[in-house]
C-alpha atoms as a PDB file:
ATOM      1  CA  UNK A   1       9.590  11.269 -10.371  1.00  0.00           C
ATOM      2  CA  UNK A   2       7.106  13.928 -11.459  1.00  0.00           C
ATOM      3  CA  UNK A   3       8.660  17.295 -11.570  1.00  0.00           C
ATOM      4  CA  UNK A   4       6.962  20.626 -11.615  1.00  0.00           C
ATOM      5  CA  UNK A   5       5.800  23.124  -8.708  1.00  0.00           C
ATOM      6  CA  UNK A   6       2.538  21.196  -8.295  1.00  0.00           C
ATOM      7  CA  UNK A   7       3.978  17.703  -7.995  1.00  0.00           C
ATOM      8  CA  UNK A   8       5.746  18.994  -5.658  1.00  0.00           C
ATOM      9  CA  UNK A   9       3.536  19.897  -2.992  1.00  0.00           C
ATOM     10  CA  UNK A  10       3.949  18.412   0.404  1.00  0.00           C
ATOM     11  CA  UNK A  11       0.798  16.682   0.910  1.00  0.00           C
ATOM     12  CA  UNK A  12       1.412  15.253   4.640  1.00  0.00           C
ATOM     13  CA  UNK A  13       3.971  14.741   6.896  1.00  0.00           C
ATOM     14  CA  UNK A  14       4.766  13.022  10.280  1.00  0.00           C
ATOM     15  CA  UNK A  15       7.835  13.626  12.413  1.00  0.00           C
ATOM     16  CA  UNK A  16       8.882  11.257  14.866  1.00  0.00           C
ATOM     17  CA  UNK A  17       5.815   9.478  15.642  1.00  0.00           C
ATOM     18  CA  UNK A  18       5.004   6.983  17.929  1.00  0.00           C
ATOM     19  CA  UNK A  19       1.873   5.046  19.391  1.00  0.00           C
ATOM     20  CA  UNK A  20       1.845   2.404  22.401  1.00  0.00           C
ATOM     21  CA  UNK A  21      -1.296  -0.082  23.155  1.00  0.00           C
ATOM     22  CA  UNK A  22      -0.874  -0.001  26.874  1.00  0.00           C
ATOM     23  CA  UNK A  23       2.976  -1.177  27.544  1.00  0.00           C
ATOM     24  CA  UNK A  24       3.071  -2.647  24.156  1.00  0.00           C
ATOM     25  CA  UNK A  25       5.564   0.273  21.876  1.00  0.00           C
ATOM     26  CA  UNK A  26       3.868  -0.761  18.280  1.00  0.00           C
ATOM     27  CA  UNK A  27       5.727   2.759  16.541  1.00  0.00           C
ATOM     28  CA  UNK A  28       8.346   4.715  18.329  1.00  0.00           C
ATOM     29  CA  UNK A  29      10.000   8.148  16.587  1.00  0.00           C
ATOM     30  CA  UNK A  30       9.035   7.436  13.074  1.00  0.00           C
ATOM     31  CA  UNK A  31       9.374  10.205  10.051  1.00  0.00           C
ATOM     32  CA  UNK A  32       7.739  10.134   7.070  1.00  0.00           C
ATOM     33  CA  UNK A  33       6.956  12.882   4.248  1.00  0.00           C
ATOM     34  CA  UNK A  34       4.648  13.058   0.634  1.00  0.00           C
ATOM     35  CA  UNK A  35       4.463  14.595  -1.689  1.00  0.00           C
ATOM     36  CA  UNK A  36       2.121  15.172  -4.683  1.00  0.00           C
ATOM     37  CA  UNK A  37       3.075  12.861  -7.781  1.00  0.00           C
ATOM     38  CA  UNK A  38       5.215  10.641  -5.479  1.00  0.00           C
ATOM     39  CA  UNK A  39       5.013   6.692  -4.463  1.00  0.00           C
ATOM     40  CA  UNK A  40       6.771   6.213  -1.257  1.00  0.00           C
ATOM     41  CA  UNK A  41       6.956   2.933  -0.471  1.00  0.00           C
ATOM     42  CA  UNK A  42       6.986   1.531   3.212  1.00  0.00           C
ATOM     43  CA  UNK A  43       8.962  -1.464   3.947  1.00  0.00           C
ATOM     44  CA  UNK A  44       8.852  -3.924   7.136  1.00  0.00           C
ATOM     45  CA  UNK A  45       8.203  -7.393   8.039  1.00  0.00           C
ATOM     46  CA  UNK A  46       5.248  -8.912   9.936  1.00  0.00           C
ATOM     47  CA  UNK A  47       5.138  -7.221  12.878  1.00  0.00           C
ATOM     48  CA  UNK A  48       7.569  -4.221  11.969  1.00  0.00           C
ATOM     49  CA  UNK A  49       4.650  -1.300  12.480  1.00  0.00           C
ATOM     50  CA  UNK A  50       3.296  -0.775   9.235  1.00  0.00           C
ATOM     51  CA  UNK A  51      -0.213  -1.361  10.157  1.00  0.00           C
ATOM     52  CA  UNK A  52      -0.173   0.685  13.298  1.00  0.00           C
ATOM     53  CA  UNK A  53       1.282   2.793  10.690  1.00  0.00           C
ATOM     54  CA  UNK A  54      -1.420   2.716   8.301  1.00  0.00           C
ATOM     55  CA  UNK A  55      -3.931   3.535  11.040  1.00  0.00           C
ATOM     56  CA  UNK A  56      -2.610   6.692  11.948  1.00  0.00           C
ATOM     57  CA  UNK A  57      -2.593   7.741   8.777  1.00  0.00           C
ATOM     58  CA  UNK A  58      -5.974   6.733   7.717  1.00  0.00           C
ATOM     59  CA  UNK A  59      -7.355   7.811  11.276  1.00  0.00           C
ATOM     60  CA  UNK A  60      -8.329   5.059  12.865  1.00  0.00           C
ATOM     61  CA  UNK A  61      -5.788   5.272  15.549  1.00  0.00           C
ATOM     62  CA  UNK A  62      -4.403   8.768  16.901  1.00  0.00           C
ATOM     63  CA  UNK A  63      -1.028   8.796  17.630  1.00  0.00           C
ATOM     64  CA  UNK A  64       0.771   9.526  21.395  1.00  0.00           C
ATOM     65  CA  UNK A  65       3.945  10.935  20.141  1.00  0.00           C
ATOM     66  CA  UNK A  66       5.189  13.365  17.215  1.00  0.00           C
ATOM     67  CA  UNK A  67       3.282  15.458  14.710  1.00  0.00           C
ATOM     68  CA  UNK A  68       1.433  14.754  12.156  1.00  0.00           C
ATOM     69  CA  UNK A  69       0.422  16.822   9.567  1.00  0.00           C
ATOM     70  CA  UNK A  70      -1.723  17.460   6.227  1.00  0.00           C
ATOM     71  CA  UNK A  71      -1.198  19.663   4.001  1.00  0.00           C
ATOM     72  CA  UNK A  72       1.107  21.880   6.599  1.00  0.00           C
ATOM     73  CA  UNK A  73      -1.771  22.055   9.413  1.00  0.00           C
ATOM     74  CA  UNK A  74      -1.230  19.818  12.516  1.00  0.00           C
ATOM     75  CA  UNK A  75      -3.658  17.056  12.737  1.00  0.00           C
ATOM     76  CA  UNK A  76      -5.337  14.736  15.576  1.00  0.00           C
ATOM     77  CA  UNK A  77      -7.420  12.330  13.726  1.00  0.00           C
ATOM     78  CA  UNK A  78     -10.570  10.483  15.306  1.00  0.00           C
ATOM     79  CA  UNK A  79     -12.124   8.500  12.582  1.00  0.00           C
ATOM     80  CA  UNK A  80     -11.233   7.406   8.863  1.00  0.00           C
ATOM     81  CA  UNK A  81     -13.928   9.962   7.847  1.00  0.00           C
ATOM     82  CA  UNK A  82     -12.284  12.574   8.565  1.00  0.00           C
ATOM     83  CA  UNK A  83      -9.062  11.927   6.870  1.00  0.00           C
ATOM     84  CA  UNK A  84     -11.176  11.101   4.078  1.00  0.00           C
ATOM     85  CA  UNK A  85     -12.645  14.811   4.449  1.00  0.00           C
ATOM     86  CA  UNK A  86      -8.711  15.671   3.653  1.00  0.00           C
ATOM     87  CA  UNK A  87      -8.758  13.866   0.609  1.00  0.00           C
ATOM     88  CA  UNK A  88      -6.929  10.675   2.287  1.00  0.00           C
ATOM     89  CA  UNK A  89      -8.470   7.380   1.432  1.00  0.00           C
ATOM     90  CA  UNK A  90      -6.910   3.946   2.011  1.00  0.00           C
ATOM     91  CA  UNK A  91      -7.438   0.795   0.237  1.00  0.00           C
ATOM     92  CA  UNK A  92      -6.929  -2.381   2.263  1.00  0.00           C
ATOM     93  CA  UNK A  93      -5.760  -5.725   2.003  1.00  0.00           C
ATOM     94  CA  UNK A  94      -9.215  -6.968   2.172  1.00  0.00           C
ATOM     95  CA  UNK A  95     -10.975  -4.319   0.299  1.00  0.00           C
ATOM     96  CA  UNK A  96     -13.970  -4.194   1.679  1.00  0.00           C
ATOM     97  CA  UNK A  97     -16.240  -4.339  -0.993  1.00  0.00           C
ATOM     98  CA  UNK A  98     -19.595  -6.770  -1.201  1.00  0.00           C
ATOM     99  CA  UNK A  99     -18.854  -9.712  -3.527  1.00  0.00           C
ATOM    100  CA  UNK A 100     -22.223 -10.099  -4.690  1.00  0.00           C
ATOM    101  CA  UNK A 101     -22.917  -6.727  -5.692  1.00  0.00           C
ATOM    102  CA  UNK A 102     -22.088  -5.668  -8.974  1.00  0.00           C
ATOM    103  CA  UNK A 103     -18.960  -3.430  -9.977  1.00  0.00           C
ATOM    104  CA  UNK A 104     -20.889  -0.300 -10.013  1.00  0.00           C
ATOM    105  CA  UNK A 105     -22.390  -0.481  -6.929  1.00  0.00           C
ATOM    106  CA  UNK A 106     -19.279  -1.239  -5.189  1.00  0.00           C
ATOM    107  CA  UNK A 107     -17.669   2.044  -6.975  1.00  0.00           C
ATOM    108  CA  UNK A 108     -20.503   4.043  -5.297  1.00  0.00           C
ATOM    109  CA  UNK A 109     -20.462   2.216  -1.374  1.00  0.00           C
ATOM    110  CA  UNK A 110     -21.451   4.977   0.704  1.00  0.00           C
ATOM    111  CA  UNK A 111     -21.565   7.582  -1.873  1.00  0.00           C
ATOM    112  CA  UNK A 112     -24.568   6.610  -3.865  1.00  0.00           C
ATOM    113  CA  UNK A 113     -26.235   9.014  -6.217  1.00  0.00           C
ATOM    114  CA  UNK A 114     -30.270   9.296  -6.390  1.00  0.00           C
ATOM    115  CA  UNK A 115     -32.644  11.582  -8.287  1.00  0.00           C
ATOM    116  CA  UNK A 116     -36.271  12.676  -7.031  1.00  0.00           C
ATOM    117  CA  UNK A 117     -39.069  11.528  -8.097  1.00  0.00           C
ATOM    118  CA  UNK A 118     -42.902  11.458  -7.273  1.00  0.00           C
ATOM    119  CA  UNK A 119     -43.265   9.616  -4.175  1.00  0.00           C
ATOM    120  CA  UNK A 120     -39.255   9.538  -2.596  1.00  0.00           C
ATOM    121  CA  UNK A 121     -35.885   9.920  -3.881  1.00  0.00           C
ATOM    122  CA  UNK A 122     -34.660   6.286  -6.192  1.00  0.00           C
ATOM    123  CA  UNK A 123     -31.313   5.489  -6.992  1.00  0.00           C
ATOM    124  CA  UNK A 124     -29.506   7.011 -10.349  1.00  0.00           C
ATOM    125  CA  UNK A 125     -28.071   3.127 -11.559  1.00  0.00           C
ATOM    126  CA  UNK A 126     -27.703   4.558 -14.988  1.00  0.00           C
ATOM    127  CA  UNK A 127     -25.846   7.594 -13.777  1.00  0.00           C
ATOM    128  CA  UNK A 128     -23.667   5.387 -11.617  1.00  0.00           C
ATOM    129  CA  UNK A 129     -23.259   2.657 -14.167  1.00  0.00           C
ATOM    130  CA  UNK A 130     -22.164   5.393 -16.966  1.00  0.00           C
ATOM    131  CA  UNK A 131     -19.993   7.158 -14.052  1.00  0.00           C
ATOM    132  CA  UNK A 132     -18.679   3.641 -12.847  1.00  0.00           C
ATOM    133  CA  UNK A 133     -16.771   3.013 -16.759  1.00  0.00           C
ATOM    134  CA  UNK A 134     -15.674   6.686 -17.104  1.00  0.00           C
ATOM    135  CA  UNK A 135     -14.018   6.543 -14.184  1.00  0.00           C
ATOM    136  CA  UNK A 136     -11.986   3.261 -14.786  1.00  0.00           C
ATOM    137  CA  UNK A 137     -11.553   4.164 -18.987  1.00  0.00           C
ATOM    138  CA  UNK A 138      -9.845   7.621 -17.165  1.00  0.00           C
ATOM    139  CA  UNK A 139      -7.231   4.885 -15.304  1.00  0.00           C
ATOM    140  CA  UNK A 140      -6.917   2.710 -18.551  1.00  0.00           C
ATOM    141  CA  UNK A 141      -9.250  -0.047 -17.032  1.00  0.00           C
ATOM    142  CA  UNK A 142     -11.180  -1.296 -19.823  1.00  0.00           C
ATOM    143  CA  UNK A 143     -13.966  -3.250 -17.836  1.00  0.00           C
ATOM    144  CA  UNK A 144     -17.115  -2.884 -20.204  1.00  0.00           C
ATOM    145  CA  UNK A 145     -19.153  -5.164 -17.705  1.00  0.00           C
ATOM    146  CA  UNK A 146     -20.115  -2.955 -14.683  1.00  0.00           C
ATOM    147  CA  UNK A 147     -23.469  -4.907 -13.767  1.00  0.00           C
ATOM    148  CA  UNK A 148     -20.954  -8.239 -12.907  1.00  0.00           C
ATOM    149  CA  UNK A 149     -20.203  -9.330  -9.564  1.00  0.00           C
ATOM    150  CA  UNK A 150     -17.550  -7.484  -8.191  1.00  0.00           C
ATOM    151  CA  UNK A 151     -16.296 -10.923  -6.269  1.00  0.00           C
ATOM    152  CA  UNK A 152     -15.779 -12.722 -10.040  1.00  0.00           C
ATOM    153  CA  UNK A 153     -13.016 -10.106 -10.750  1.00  0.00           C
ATOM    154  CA  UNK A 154      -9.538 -11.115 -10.064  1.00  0.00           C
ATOM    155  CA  UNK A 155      -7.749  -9.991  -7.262  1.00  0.00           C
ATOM    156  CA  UNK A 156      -6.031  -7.784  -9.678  1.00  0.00           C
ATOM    157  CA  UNK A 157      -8.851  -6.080 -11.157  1.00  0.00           C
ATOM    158  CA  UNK A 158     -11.065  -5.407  -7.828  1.00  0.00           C
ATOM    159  CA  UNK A 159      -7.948  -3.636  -6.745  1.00  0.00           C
ATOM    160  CA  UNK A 160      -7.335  -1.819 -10.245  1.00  0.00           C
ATOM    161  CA  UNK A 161     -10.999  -0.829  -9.179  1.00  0.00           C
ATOM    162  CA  UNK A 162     -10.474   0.958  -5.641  1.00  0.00           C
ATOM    163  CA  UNK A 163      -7.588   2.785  -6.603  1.00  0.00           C
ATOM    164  CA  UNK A 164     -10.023   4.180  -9.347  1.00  0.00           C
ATOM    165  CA  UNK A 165     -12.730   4.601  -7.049  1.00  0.00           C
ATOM    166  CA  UNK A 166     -10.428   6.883  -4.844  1.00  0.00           C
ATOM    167  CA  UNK A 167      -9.235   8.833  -7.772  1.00  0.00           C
ATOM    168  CA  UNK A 168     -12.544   9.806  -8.849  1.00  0.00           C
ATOM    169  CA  UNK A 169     -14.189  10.712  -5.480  1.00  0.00           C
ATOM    170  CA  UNK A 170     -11.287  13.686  -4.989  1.00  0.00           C
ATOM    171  CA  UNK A 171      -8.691  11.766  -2.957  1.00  0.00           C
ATOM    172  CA  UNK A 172      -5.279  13.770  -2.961  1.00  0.00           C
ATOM    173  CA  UNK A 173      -3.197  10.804  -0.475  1.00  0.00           C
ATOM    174  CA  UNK A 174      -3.850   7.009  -1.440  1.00  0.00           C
ATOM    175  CA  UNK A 175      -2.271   4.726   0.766  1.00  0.00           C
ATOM    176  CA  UNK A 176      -2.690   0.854  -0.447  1.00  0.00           C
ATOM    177  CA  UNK A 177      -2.172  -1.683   2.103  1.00  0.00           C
ATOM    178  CA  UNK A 178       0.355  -4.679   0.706  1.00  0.00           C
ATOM    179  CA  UNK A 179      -2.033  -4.165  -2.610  1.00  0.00           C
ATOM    180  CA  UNK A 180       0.384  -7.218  -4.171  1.00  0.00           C
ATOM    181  CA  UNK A 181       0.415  -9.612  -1.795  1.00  0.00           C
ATOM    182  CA  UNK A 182      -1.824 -12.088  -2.551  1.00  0.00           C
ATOM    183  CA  UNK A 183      -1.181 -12.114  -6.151  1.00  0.00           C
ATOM    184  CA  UNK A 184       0.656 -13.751  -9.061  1.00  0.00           C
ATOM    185  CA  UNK A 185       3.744 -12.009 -10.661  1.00  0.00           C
ATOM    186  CA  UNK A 186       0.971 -11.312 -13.973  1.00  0.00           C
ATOM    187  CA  UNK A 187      -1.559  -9.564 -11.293  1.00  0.00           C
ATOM    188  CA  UNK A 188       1.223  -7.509 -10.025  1.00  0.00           C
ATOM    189  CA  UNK A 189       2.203  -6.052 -12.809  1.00  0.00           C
ATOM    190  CA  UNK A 190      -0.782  -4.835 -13.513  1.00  0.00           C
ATOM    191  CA  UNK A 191      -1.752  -3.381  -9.928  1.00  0.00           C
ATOM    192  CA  UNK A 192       1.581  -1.570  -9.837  1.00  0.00           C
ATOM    193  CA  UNK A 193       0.576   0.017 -13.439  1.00  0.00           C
ATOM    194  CA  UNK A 194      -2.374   1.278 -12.044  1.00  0.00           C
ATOM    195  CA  UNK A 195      -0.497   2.671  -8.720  1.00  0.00           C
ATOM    196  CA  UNK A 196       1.920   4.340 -11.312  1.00  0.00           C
ATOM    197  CA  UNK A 197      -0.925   5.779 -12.668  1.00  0.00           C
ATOM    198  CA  UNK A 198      -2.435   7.489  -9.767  1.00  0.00           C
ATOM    199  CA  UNK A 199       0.854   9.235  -8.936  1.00  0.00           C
ATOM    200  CA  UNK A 200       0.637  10.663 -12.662  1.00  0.00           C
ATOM    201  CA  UNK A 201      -2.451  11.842 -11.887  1.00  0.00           C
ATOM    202  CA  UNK A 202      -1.348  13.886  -9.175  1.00  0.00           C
ATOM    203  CA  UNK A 203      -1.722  11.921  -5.926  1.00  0.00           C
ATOM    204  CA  UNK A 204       0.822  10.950  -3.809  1.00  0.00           C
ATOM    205  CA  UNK A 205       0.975   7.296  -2.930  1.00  0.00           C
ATOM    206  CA  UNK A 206       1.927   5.260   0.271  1.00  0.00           C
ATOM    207  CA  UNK A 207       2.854   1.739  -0.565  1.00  0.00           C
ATOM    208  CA  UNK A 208       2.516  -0.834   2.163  1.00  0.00           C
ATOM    209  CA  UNK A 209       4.284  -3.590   0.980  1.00  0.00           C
ATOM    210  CA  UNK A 210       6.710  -6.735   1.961  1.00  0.00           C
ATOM    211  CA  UNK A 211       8.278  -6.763  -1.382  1.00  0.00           C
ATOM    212  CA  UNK A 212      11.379  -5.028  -2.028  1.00  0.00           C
ATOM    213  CA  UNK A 213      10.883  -5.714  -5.736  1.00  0.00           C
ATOM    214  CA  UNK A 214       7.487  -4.444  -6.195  1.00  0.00           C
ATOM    215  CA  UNK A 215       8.436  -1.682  -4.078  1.00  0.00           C
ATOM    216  CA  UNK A 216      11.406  -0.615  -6.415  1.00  0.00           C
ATOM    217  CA  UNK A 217       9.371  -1.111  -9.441  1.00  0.00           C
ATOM    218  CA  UNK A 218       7.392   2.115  -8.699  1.00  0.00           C
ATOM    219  CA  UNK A 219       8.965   3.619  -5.299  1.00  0.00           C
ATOM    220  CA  UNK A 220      10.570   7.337  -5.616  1.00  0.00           C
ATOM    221  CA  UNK A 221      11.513   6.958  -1.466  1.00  0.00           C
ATOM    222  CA  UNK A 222      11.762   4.114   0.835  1.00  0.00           C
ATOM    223  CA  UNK A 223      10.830   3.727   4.445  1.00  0.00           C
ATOM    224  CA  UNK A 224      12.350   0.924   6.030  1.00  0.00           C
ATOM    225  CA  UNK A 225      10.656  -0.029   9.696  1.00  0.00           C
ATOM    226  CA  UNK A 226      11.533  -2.600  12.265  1.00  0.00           C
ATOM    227  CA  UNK A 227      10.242  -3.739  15.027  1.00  0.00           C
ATOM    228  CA  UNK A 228       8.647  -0.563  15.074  1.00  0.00           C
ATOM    229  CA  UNK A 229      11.303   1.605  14.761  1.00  0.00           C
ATOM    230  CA  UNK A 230      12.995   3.051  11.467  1.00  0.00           C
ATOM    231  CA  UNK A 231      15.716   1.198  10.156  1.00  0.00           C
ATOM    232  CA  UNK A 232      16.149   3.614   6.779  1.00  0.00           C
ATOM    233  CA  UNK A 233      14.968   6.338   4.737  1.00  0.00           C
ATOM    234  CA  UNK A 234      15.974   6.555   1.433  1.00  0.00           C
ATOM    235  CA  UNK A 235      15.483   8.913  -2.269  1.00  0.00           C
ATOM    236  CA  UNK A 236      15.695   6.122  -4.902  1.00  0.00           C
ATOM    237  CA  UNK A 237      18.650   7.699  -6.044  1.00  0.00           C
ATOM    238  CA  UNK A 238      20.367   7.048  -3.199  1.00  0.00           C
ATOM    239  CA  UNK A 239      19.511   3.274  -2.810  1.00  0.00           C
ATOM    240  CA  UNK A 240      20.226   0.422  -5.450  1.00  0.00           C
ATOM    241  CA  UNK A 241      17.448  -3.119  -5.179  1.00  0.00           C
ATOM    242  CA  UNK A 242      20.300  -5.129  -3.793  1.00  0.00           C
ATOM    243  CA  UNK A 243      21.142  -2.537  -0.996  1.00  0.00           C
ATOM    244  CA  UNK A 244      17.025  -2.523   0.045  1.00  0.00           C
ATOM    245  CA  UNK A 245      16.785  -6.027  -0.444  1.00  0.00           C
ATOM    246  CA  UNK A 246      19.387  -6.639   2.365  1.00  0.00           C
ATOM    247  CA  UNK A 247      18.408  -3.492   4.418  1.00  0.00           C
ATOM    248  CA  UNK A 248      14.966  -5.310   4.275  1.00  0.00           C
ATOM    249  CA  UNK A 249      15.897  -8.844   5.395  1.00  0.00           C
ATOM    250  CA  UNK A 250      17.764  -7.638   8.044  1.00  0.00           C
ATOM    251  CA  UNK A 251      21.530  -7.176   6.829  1.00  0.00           C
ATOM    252  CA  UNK A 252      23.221  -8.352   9.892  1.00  0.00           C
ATOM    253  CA  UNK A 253      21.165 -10.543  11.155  1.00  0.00           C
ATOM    254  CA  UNK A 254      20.728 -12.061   7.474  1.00  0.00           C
ATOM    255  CA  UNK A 255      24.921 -12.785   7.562  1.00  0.00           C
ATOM    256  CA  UNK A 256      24.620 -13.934  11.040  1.00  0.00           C
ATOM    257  CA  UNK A 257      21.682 -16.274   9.903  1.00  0.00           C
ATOM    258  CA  UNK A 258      23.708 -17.134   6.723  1.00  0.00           C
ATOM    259  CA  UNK A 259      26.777 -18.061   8.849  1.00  0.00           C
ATOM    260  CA  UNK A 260      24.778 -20.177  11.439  1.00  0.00           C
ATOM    261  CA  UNK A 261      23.042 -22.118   8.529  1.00  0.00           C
ATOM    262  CA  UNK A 262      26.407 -22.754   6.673  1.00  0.00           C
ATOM    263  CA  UNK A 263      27.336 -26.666   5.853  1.00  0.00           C
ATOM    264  CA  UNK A 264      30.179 -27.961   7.274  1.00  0.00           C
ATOM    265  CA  UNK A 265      33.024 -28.821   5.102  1.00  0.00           C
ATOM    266  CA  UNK A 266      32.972 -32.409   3.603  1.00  0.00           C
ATOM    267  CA  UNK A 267      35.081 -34.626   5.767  1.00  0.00           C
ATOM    268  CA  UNK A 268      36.998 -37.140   3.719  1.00  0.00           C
ATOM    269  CA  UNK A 269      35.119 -40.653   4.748  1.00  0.00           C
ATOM    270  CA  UNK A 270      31.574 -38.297   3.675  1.00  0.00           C
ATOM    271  CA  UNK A 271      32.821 -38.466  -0.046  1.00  0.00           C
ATOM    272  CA  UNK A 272      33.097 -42.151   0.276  1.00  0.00           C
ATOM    273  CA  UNK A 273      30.225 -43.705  -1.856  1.00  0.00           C
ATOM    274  CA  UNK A 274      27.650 -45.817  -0.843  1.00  0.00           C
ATOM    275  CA  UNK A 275      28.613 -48.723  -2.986  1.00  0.00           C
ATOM    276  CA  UNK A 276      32.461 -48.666  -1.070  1.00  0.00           C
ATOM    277  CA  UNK A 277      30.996 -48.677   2.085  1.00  0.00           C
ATOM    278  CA  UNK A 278      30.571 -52.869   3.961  1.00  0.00           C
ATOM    279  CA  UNK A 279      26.951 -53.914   3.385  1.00  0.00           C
ATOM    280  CA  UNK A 280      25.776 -55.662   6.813  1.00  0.00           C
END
């Protein structure tokens, strides 16, 4: 973890949260805190509360119970724009970007840059091409090609390219929904190098993920959720892979699972071979 006074700023925080949809309890009394130069990672299942979660955070859902807080000032969020407006920007699953466009216009969605001329204001391309592979050279992304499709990058590489895209355009929170999931161990690697490299940069990260072992690659903390509900917070000192692995599966119900599923012992006439056994 990144030490020093500015790393360690608290950048948001919530305390016991919760949201319902109508009867449905999706998040009940959940605590989470980040801080600048930190990954903490956020653990669950399908169907554990990590996307109701994520939309609290990012604003697209406001949340019935608890506080929630950025930068020490109480919160109510309406819309994704303004948590962006706080510097928090989130990078889903899906991305969200246009396939057929090229890199650098994807890098720009919504922010585009023009200059006036005679007769109406024109897109800068040149000025957002040039901007487009500062940007990624700053993350170590060497991706020479901006005018390419962004849809013939690999899965990989388009999200190596929104977690630049956030850096540059001032965000201080990143929060990356399961940014590993549909990728190869190769892919991975190098998404997590990049999310490693946005918390040295100064941002504090919030990893979505299923993965215990991605998640202990990079995580300094560990949220656990279940069903909605918290099942364990942890410093990474405090925790070894094994211990989140179980803690993630379930623990008990994992050894109850384990016990249910276990063989038999071998009665004596099931060792009997085939060929000692009458043929009809």
């Amino acid at each position: 973890m990144n030490t020093g006074a500015a790393m360690n700023t608290e950048l948001l925080s919530l305390e016991g949260v919760g949201k319902s949809y109508g009867t449905v309890r999706a998040l009940q009394d959940v605590s989470l805190t980040l801080h600048a130069g930190e990954i903490s990672c956020v653990l669950g299942d399908n169907g554990a509360g990590k996307s109701t979660l994520i939309k609290i955070i990012a604003g697209l859902h406001r949340h019935d119970e608890g506080r929630y807080t950025v930068g020490g000032e109480e919160v109510r969020l309406d819309s994704p724009r303004q948590a962006l407006d706080l510097g928090i920007a989130t990078v889903y699953q899906d991305l969200a970007v246009v396939p057929l466009m090229p890199v650098w216009r994807n890098f720009f969605l919504g922010s585009e840059q023009g200059l006036r001329r005679w007769g109406g204001l024109r897109l800068d391309a040149d000025g957002m091409r040039a901007t487009t592979r500062e940007a990624l050279a700053r993350m170590g992304i060497d991706l020479h090609d901006v005018d390419r499709p962004i849809g013939t990058l690999s899965g990989g590489q388009r999200q190596c390219v929104a977690i630049a895209r956030a850096v540059h355009f001032g965000a201080k929170v990143l929060i990356l929904d399961e940014p590993t999931a549909a990728l190869g161990v190769k892919q991975s690697g190098v998404v997590l190098k990049y999310v490693t490299a946005a918390r040295d940069a100064g941002l504090g990260v919030v990893l979505i993920t299923h993965n215990p072992h991605h998640a202990y690659l990079v995580g300094d903390h560990f949220t656990l959720l279940k069903r909605g509900r918290m099942a364990g917070s942890h410093p990474r000192a405090e925790i070894g892979l094994e211990q989140l692995t179980t803690e993630m599966a379930g623990g008990s119900d994992l050894a109850e699972l384990s016990h249910e599923l276990a063989r038999p012992p071998a009665s004596p006439d099931s060792a009997t071979s085939r060929e000692e056994r009458p043929q009809p």
